[in-house]
Protein backbone atom coordinates (compact mmCIF):
# COMPACT_ATOMS: atom_id res chain seq x y z
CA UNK A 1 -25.08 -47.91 -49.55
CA UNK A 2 -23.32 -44.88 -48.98
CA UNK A 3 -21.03 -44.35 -45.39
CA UNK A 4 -21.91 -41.85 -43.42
CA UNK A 5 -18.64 -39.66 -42.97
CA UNK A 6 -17.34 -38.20 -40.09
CA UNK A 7 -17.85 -34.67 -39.91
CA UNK A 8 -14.95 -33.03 -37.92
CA UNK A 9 -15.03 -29.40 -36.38
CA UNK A 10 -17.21 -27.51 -34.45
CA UNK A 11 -20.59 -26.23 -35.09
CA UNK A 12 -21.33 -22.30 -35.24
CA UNK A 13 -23.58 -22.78 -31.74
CA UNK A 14 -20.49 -24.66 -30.36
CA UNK A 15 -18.03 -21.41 -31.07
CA UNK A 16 -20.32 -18.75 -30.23
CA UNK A 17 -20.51 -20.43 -26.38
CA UNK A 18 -17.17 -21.18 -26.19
CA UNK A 19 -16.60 -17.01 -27.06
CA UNK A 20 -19.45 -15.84 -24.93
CA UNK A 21 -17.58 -17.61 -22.01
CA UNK A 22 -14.43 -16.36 -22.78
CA UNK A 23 -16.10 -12.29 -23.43
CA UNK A 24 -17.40 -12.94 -19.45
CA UNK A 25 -14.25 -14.36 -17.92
CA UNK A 26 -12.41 -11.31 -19.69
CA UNK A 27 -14.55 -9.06 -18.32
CA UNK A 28 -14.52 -10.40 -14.74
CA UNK A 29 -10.54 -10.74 -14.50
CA UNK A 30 -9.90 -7.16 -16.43
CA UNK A 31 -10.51 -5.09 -14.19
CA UNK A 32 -8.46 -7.08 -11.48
CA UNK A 33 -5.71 -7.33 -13.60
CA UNK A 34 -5.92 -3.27 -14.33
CA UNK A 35 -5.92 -3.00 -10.45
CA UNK A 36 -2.97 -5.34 -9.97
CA UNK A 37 -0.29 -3.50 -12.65
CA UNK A 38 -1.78 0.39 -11.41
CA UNK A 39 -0.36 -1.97 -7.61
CA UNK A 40 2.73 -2.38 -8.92
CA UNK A 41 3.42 0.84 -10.42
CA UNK A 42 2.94 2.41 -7.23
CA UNK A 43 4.58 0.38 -5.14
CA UNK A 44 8.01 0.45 -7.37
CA UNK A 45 7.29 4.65 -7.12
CA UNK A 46 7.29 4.11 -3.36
CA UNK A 47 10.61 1.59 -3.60
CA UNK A 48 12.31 3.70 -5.72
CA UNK A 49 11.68 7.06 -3.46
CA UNK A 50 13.23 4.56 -0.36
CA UNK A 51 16.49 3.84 -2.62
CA UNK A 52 17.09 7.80 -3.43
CA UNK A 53 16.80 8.62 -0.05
CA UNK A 54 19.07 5.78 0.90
CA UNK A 55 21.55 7.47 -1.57
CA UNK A 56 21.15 10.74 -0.79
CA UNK A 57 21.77 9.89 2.87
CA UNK A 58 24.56 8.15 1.72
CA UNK A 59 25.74 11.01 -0.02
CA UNK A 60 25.31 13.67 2.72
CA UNK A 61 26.82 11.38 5.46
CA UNK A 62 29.95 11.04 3.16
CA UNK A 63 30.35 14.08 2.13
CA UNK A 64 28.87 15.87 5.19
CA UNK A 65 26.56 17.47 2.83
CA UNK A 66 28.50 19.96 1.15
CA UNK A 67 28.38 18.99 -2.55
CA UNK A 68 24.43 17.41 -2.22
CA UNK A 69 21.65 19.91 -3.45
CA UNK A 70 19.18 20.61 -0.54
CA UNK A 71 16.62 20.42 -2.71
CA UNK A 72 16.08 18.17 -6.05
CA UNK A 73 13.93 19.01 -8.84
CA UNK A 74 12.52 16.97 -12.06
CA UNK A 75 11.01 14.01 -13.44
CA UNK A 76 12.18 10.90 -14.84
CA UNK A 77 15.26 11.30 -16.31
CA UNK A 78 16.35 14.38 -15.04
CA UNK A 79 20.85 14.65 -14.21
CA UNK A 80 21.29 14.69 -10.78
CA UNK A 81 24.70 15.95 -9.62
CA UNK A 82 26.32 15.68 -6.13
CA UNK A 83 24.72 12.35 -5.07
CA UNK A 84 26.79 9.08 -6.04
CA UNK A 85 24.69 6.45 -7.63
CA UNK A 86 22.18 8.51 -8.55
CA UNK A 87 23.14 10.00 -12.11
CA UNK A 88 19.45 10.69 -13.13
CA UNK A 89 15.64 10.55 -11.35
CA UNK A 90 14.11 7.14 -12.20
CA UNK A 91 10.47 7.67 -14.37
CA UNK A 92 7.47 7.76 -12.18
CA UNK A 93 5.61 4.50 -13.01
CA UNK A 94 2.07 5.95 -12.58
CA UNK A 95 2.21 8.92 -14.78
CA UNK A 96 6.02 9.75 -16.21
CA UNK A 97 4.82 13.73 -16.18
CA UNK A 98 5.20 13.73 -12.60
CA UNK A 99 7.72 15.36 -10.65
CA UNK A 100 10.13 14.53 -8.04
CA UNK A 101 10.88 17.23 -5.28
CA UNK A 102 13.54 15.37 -2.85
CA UNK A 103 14.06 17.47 0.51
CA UNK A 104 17.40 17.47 2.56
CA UNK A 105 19.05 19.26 5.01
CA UNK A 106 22.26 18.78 6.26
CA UNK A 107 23.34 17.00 9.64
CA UNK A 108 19.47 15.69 8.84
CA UNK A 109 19.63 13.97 5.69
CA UNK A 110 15.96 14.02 3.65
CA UNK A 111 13.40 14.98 5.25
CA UNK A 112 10.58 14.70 2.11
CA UNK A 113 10.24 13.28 -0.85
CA UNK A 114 6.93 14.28 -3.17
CA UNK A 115 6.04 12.88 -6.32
CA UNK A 116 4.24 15.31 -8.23
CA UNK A 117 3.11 16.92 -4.62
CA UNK A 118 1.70 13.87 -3.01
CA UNK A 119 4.28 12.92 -0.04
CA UNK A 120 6.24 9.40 -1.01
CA UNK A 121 9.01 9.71 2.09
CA UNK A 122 8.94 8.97 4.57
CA UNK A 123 5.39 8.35 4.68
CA UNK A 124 3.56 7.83 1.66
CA UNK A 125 0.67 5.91 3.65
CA UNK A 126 -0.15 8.82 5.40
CA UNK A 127 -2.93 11.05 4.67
CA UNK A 128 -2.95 12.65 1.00
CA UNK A 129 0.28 10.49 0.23
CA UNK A 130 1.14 9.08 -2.31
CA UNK A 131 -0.07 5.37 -1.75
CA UNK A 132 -2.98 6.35 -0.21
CA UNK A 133 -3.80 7.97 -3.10
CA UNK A 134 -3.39 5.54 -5.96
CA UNK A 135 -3.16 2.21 -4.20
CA UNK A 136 -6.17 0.29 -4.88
CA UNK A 137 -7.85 -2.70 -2.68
């Protein structure tokens, strides 16, 4: 009489359930993961607009503002002259295109920062800023 052998591995039904879960868990966490990177994109945009103002009013309290710019143009990558520790513009995280316009006057220090016209400093909560525009719940 012949042994029945063991038959290891899975059946067809058994793998196409096992991927049918794993299609609907992808498509349930997706989306939240999207939202939580686009998150973190613009809140380093928002931390890195805080750390060239800090520089900037560095700079101008240093130097009393003679050798900073009262106005600085470009995107990511840009040279930036006249402000130590800031040699170029950091890349906007959201969309690299974008542009930074930093605002300063002297005996002030900056008044505005944009990022490609949306306000990021000082208050990039506010209405039409910058987090309030791309910050997702």
């Amino acid at each position: 009489m012949k042994e029945k052998m063991d038959q290891k591995g899975f059946s067809l039904v058994e793998i196409i359930i096992v991927i049918a879960i794993m299609a609907v868990l992808i498509g349930v966490l997706a989306p939240q993961y999207l939202k939580f990177v686009n998150n973190a994109r613009v809140t380093t945009d928002v931390t890195n607009a805080t750390e060239i103002a800090k520089l900037v009013n560095g700079a101008i309290s240093e130097s009393y503002g003679s050798s900073v710019p009262n106005t600085i143009t470009g995107s990511g990558g840009t040279l930036v002259s006249g402000v130590p520790g800031l040699e170029v513009l950091p890349p906007c995280k959201v969309n690299p295109s974008y542009i930074w316009v930093i605002s300063s006057e002297q005996g002030k220090g900056v008044t505005e920062i944009t990022l490609n016209g949306l306000e990021i400093f000082p208050d990039a909560e506010g209405p039409g800023g910058y987090y309030t525009t791309y910050y997702t719940n």
